[in-house]
C-alpha atoms as a PDB file:
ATOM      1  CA  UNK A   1      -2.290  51.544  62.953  1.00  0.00           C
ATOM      2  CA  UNK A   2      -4.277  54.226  61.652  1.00  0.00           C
ATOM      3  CA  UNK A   3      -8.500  54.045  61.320  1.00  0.00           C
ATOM      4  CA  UNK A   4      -8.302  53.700  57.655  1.00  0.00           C
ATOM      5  CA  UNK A   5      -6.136  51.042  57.595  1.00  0.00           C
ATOM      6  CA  UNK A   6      -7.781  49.214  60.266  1.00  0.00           C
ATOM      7  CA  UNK A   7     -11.182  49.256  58.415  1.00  0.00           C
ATOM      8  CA  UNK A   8      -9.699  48.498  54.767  1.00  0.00           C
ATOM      9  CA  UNK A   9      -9.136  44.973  53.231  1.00  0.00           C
ATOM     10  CA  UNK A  10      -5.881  43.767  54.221  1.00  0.00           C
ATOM     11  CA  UNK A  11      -3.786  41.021  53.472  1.00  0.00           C
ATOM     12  CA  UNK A  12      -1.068  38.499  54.754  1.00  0.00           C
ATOM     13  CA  UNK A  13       0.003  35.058  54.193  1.00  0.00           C
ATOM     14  CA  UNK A  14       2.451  32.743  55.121  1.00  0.00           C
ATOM     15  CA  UNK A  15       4.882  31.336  52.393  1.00  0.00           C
ATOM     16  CA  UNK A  16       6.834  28.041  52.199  1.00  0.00           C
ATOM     17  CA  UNK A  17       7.009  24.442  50.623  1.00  0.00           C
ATOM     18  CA  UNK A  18       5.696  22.507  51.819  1.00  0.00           C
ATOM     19  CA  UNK A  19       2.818  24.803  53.151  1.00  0.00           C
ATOM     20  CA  UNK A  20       0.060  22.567  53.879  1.00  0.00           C
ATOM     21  CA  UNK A  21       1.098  21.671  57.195  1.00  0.00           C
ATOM     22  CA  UNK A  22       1.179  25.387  58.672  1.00  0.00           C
ATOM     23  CA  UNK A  23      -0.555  26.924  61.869  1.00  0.00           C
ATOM     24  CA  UNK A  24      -0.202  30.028  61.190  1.00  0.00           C
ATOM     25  CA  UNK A  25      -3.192  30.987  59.186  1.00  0.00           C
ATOM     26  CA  UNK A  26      -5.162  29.671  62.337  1.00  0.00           C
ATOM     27  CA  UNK A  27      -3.116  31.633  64.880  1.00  0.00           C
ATOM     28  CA  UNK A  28      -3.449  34.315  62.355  1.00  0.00           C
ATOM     29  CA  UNK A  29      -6.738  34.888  62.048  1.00  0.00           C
ATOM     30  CA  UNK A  30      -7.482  34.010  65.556  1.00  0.00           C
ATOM     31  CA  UNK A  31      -5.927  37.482  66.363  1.00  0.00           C
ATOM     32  CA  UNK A  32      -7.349  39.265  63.790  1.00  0.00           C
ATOM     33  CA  UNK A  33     -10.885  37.910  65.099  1.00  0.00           C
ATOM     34  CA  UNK A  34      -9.710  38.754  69.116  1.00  0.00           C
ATOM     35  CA  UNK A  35      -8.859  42.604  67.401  1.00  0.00           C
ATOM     36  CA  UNK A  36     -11.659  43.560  65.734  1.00  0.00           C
ATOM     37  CA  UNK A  37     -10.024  43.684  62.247  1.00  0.00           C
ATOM     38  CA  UNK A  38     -12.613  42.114  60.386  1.00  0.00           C
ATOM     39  CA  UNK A  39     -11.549  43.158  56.820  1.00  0.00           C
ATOM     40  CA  UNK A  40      -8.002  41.602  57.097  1.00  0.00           C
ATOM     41  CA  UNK A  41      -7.250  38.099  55.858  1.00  0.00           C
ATOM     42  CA  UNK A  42      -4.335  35.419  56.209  1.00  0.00           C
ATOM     43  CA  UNK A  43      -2.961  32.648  53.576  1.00  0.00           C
ATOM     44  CA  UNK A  44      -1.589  30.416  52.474  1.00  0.00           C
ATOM     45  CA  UNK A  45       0.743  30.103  49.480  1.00  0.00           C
ATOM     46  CA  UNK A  46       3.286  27.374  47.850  1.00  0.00           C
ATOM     47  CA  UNK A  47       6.401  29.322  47.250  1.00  0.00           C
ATOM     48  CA  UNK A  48       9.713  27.921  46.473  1.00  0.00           C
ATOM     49  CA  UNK A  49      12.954  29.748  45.755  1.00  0.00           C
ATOM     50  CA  UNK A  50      12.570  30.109  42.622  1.00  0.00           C
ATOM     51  CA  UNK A  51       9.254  31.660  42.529  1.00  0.00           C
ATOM     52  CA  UNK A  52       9.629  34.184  45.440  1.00  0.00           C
ATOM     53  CA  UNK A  53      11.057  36.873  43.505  1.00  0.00           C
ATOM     54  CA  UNK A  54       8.051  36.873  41.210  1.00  0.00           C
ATOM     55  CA  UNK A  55       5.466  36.552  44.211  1.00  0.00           C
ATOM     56  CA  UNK A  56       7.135  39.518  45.597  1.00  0.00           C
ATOM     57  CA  UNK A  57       6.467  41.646  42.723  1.00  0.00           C
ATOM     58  CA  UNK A  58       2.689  41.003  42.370  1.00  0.00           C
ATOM     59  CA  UNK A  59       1.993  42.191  45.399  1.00  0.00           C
ATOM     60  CA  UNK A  60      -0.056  45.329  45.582  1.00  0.00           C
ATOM     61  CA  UNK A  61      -0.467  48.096  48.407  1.00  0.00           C
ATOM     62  CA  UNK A  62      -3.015  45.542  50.282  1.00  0.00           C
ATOM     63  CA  UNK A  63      -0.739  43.638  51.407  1.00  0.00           C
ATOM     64  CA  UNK A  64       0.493  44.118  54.961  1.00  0.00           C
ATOM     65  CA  UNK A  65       2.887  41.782  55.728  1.00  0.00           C
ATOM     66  CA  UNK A  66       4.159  37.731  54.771  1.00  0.00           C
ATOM     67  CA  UNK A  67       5.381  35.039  57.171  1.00  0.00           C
ATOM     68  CA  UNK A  68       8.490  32.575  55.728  1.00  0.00           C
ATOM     69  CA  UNK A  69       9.113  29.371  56.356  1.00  0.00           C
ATOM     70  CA  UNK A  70      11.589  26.652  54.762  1.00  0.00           C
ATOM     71  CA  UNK A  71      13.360  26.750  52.331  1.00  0.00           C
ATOM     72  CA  UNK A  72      12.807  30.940  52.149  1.00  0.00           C
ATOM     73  CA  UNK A  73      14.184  32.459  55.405  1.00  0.00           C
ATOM     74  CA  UNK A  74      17.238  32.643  53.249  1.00  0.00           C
ATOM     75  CA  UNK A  75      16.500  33.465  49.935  1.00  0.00           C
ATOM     76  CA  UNK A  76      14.419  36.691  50.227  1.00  0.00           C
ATOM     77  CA  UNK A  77      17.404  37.871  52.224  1.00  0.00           C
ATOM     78  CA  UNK A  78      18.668  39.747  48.551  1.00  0.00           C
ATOM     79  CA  UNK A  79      14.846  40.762  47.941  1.00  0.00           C
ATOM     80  CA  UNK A  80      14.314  43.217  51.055  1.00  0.00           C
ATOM     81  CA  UNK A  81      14.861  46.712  51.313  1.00  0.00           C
ATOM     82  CA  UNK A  82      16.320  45.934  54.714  1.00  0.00           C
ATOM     83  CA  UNK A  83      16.675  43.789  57.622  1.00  0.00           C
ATOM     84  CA  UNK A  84      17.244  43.965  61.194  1.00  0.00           C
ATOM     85  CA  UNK A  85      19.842  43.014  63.127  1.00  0.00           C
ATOM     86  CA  UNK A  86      18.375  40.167  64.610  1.00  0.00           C
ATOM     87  CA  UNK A  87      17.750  38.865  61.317  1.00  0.00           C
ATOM     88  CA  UNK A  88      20.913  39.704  60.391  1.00  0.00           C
ATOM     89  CA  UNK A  89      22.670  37.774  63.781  1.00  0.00           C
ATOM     90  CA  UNK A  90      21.622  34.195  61.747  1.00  0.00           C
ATOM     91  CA  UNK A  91      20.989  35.171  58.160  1.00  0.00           C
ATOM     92  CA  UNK A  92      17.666  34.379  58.223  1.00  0.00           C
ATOM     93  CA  UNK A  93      14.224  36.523  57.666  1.00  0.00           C
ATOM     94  CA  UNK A  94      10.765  34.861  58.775  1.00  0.00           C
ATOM     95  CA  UNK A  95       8.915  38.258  58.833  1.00  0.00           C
ATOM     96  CA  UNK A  96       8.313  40.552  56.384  1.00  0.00           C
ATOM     97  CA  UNK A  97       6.736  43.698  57.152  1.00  0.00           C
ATOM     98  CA  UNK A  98       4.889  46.244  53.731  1.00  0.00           C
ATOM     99  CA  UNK A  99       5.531  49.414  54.826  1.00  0.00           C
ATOM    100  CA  UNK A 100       2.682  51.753  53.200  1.00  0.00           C
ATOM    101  CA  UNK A 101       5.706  53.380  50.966  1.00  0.00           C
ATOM    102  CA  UNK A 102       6.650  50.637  49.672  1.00  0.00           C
ATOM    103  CA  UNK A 103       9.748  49.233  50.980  1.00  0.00           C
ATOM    104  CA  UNK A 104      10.239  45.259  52.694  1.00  0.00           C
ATOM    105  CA  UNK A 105      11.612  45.060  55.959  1.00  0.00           C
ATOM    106  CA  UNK A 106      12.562  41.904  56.849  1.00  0.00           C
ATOM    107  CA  UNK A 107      12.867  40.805  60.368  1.00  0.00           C
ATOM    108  CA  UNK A 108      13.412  37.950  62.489  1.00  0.00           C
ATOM    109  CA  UNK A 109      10.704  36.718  65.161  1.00  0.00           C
ATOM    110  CA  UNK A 110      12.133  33.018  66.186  1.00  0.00           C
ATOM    111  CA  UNK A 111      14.909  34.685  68.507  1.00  0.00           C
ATOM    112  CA  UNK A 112      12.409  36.818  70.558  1.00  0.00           C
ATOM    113  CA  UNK A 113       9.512  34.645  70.458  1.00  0.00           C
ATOM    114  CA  UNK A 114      11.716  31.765  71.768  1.00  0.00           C
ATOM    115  CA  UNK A 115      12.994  34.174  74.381  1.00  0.00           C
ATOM    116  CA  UNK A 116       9.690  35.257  74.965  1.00  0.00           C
ATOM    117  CA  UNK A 117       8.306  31.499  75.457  1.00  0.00           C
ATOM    118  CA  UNK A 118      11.253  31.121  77.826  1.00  0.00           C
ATOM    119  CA  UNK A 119      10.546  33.690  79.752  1.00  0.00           C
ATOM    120  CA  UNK A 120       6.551  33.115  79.975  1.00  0.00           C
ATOM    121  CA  UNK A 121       8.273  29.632  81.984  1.00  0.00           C
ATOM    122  CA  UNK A 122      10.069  31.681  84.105  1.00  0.00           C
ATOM    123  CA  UNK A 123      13.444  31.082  82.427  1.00  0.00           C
ATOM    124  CA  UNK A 124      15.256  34.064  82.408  1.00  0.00           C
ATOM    125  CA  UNK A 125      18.723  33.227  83.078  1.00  0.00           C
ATOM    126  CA  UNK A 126      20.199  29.767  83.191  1.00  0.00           C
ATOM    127  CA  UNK A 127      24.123  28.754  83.987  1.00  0.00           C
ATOM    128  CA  UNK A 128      24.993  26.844  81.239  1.00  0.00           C
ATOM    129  CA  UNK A 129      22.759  24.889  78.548  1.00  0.00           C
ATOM    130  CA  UNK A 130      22.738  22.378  75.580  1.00  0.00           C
ATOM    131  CA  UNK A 131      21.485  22.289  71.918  1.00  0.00           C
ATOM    132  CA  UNK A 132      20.760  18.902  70.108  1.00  0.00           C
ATOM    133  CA  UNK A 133      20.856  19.474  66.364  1.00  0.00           C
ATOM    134  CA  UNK A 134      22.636  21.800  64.189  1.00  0.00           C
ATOM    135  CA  UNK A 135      20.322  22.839  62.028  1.00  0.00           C
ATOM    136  CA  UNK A 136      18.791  26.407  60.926  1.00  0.00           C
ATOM    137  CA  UNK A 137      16.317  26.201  64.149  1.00  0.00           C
ATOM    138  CA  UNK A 138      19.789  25.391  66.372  1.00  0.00           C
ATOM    139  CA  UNK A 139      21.214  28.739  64.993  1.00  0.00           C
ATOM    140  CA  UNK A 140      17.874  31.008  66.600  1.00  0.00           C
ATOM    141  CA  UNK A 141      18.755  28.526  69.464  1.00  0.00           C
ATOM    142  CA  UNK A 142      22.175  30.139  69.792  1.00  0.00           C
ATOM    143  CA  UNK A 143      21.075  33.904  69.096  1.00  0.00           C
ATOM    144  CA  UNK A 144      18.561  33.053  72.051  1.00  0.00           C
ATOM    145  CA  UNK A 145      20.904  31.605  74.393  1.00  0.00           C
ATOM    146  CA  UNK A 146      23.451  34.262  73.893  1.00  0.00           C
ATOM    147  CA  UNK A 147      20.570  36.662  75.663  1.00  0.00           C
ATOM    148  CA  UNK A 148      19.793  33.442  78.638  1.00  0.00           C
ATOM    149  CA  UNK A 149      22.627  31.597  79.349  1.00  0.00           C
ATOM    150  CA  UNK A 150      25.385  33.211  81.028  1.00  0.00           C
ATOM    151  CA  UNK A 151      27.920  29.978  80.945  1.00  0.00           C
ATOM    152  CA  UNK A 152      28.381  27.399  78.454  1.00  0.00           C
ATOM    153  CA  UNK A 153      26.940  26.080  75.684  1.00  0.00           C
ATOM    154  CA  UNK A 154      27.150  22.567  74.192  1.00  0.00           C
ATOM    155  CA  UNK A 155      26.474  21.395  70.715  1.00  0.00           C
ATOM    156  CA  UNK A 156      25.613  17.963  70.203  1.00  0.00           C
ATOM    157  CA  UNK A 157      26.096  17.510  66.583  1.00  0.00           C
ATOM    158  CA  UNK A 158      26.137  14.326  63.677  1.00  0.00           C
ATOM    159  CA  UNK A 159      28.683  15.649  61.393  1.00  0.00           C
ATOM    160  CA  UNK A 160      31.843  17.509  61.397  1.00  0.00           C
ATOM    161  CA  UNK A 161      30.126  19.374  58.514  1.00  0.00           C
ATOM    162  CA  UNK A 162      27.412  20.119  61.788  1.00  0.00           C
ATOM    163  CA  UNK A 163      29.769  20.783  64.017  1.00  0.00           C
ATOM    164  CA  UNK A 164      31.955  23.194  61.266  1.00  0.00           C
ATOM    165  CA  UNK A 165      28.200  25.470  60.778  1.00  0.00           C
ATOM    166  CA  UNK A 166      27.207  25.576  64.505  1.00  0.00           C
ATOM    167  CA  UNK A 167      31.290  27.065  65.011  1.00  0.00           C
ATOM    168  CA  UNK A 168      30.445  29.568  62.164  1.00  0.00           C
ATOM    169  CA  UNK A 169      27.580  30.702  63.844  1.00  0.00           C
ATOM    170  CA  UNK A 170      28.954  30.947  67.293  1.00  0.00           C
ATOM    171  CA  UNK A 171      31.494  32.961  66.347  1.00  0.00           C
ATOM    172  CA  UNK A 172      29.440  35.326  64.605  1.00  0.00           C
ATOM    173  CA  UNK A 173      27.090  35.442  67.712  1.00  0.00           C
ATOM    174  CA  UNK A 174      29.654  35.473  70.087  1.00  0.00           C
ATOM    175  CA  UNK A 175      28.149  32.940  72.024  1.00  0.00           C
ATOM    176  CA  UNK A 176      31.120  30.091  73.111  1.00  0.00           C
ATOM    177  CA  UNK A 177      30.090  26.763  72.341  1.00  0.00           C
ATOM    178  CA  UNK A 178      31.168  23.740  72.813  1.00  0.00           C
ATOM    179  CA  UNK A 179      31.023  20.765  70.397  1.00  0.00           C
ATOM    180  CA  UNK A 180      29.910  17.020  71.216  1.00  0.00           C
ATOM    181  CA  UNK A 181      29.199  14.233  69.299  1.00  0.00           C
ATOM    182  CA  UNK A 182      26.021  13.093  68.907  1.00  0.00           C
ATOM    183  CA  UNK A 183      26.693   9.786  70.935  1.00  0.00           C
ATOM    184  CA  UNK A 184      27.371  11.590  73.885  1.00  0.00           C
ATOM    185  CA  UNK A 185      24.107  13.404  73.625  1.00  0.00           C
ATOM    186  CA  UNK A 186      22.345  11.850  77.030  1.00  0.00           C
ATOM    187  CA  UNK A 187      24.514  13.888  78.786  1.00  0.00           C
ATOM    188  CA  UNK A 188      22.923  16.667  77.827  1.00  0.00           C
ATOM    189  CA  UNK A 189      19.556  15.986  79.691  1.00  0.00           C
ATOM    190  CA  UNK A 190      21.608  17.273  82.569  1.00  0.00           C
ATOM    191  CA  UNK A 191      21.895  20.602  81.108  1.00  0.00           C
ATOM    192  CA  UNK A 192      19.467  23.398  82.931  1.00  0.00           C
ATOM    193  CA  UNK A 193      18.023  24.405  79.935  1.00  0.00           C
ATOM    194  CA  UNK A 194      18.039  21.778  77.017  1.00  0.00           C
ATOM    195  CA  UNK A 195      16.809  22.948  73.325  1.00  0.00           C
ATOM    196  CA  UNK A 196      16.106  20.075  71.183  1.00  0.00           C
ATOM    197  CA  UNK A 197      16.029  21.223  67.595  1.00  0.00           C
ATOM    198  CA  UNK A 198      15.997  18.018  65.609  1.00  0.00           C
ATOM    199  CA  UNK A 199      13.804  16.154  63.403  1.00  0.00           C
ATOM    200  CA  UNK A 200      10.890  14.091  64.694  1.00  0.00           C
ATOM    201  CA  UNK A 201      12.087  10.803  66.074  1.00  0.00           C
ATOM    202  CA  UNK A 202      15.479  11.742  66.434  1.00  0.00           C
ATOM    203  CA  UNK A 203      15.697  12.171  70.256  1.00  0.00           C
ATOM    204  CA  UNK A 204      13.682   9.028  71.091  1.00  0.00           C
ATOM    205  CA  UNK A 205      16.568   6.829  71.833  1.00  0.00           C
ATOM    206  CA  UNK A 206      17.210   9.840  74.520  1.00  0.00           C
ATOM    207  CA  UNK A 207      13.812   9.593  76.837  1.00  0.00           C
ATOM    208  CA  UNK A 208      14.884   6.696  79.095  1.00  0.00           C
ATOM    209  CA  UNK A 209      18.508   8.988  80.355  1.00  0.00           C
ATOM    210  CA  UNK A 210      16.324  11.446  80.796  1.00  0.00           C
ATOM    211  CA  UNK A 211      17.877  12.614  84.820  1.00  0.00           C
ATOM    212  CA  UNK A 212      15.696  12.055  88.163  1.00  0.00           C
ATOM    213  CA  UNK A 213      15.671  16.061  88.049  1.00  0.00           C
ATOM    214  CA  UNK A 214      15.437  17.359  84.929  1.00  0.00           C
ATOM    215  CA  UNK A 215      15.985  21.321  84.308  1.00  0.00           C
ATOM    216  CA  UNK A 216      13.794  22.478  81.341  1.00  0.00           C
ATOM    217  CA  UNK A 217      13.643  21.378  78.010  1.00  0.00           C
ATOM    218  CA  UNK A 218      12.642  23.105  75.148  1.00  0.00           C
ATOM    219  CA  UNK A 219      11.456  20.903  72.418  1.00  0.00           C
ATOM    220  CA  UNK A 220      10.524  22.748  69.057  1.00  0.00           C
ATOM    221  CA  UNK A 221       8.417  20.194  67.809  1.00  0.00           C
ATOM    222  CA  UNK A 222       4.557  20.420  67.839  1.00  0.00           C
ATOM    223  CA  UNK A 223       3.589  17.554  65.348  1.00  0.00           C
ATOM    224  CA  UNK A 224       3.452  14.698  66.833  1.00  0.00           C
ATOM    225  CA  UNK A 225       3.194  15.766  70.084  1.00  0.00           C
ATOM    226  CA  UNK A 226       4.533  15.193  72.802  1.00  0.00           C
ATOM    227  CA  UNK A 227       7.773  13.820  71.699  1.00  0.00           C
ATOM    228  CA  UNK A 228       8.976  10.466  73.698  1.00  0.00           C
ATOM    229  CA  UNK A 229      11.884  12.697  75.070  1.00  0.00           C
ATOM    230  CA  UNK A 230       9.015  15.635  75.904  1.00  0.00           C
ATOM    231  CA  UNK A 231       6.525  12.961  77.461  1.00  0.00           C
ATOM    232  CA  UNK A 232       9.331  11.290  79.663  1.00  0.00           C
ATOM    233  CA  UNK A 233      10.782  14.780  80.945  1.00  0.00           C
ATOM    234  CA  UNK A 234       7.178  15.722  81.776  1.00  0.00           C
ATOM    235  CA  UNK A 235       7.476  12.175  83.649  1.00  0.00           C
ATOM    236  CA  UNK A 236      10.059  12.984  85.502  1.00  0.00           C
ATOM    237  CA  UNK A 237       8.539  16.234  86.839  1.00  0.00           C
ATOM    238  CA  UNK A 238      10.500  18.794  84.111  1.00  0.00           C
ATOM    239  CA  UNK A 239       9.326  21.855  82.779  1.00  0.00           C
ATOM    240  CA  UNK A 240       8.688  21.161  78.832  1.00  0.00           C
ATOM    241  CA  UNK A 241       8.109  24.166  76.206  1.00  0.00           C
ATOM    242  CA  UNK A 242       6.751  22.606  72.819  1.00  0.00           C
ATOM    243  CA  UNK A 243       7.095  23.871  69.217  1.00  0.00           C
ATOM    244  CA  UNK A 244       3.498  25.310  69.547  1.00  0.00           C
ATOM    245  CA  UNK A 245       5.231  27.743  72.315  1.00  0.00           C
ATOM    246  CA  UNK A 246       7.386  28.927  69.699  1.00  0.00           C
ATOM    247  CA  UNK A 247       5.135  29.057  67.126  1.00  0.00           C
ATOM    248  CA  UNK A 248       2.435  31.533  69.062  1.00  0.00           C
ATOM    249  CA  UNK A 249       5.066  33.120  70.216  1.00  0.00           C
ATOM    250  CA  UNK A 250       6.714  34.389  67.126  1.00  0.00           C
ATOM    251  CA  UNK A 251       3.567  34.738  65.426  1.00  0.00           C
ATOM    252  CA  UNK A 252       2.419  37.347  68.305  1.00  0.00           C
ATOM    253  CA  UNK A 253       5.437  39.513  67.321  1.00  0.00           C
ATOM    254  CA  UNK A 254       4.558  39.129  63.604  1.00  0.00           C
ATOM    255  CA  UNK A 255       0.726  40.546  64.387  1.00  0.00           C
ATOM    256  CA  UNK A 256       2.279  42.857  66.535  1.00  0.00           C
ATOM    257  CA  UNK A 257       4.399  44.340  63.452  1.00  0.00           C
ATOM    258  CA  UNK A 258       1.944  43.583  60.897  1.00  0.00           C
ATOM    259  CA  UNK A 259      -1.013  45.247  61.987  1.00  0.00           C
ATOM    260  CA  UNK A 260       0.866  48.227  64.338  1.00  0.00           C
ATOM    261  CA  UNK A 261      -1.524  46.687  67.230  1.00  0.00           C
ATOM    262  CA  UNK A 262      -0.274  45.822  70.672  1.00  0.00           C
ATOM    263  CA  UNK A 263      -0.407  43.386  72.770  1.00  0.00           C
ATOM    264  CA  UNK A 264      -1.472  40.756  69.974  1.00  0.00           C
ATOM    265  CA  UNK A 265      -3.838  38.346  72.046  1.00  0.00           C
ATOM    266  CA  UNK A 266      -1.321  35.216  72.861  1.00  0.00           C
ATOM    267  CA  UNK A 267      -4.297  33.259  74.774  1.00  0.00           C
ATOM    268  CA  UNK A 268      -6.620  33.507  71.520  1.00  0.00           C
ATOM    269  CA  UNK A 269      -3.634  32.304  69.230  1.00  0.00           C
ATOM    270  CA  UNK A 270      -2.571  29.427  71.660  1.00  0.00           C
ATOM    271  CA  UNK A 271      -6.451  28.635  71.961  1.00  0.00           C
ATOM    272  CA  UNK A 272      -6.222  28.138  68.382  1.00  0.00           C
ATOM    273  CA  UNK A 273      -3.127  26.322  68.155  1.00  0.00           C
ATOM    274  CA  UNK A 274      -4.144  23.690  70.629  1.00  0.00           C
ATOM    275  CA  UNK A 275      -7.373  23.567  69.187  1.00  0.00           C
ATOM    276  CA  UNK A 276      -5.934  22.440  65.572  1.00  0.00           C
ATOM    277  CA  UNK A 277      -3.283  20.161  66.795  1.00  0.00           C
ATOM    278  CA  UNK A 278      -6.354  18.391  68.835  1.00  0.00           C
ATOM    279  CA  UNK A 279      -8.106  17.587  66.099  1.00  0.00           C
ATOM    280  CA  UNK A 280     -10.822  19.628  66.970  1.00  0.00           C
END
């Protein structure tokens, strides 16, 4: 980053509906504080589909970069100038980066920063693993494990509609996966590495199979927290990753490209992370 744009105003935001629930602007600003960049500032901002083209255009050369959540990971695909190819991998774009010519580059930061969270566990590599959802989550789940796991895969799906998408998308990552009905899903928990990617309550009926020697799971929930399957892995002496793992994570590689700074301060943003989901 260069001193002048380091000392000017400077903006970002996260975008999404619903919005009001989001961390980021805490994380955010928590690294902006750590950095020294005083004049920069982080939002929020209702956007749906339909009104992200027109957001887009009223944004002026201030503007250094936007976070996307649901339902716009998607839809601001067409709106870029480009994309990389880890955005490309699962058709989806969380990042955007404002270059200072102009032009929206739209990235990807759920793959790395879940690899990244991994890794900060000491997960590098792991023989085979299993994925409980199907969702747009389980999709980084696959780009991710294509990078850890060097055997197979299961998919524990609800739908053959599921189970058609999460074949789509291993095909296009060439990661092999195998499908399993969601009734078979406690035999997962025996899995090395176990990424649960569902919504809140789904895997409670799960936490009493959870195995006498659990591998790791990776739960990408944060709110509540911990999840019955989380808190009876952590029981049974497993290593647990959270959503808020994730979530810094990915938002450290958004700072990084947003402000050109590196490292972005990961202890400051999980500080403020924990802090909020508290209640402090």
């Amino acid at each position: 980053m260069t001193t002048r744009a380091a000392s000017e105003a400077r903006r970002a935001a996260v975008l999404g509906s619903p919005i009001d629930h989001s961390l980021s602007p805490l994380l955010h600003r928590a690294a902006y504080a750590e950095l020294g960049l005083t004049h920069w500032s982080y939002d929020r901002f209702e956007v749906d589909e339909a009104h992200l083209p027109g957001f887009l255009k009223g944004l002026d050369g201030t503007w250094a970069g936007l976070s996307l959540t649901m339902p716009l990971k998607r839809a601001v695909i067409p709106l870029l100038d480009r994309i990389s190819d880890t955005a490309a991998s699962v058709e989806a774009v969380n990042t955007v980066v404002l270059t200072e010519d102009g032009h929206r580059i739209g990235d990807n930061t759920d793959i790395p920063g879940m690899i990244a969270a991994l890794r900060e566990r000491g997960v590098e590599r792991v023989e085979a693993a299993a994925v409980l959802g199907a969702g747009a989550t389980a999709s980084s789940a696959l780009a991710a494990l294509s990078r850890v796991c060097t055997g197979p895969v299961t998919a524990y799906v609800r739908s053959e509609t599921r189970a058609a998408e999460m074949r789509g998308w291993a095909e296009r990552l060439g990661t092999p996966v195998r499908i399993a009905e969601w009734a078979d899903a406690a035999e997962a928990l025996t899995a090395p590495l176990v990424i649960a990617t569902t919504p809140a309550g789904t895997t409670d009926a799960l936490a009493s199979f959870v195995p006498d020697r659990p591998g790791t799971l990776f739960d990408v929930l944060y709110e509540p927290w911990p999840t019955a399957l989380a808190a009876a892995w952590a029981r049974r002496g497993g290593a647990v990753l959270g959503g808020l793992d994730l979530l810094v994570h990915q938002a450290v590689l958004q700072v990084e490209q947003m402000t050109g700074l590196t490292p972005a301060p990961l202890a400051a943003m999980r500080a403020a992370g924990e802090s909020a989901l508290a209640g402090a």
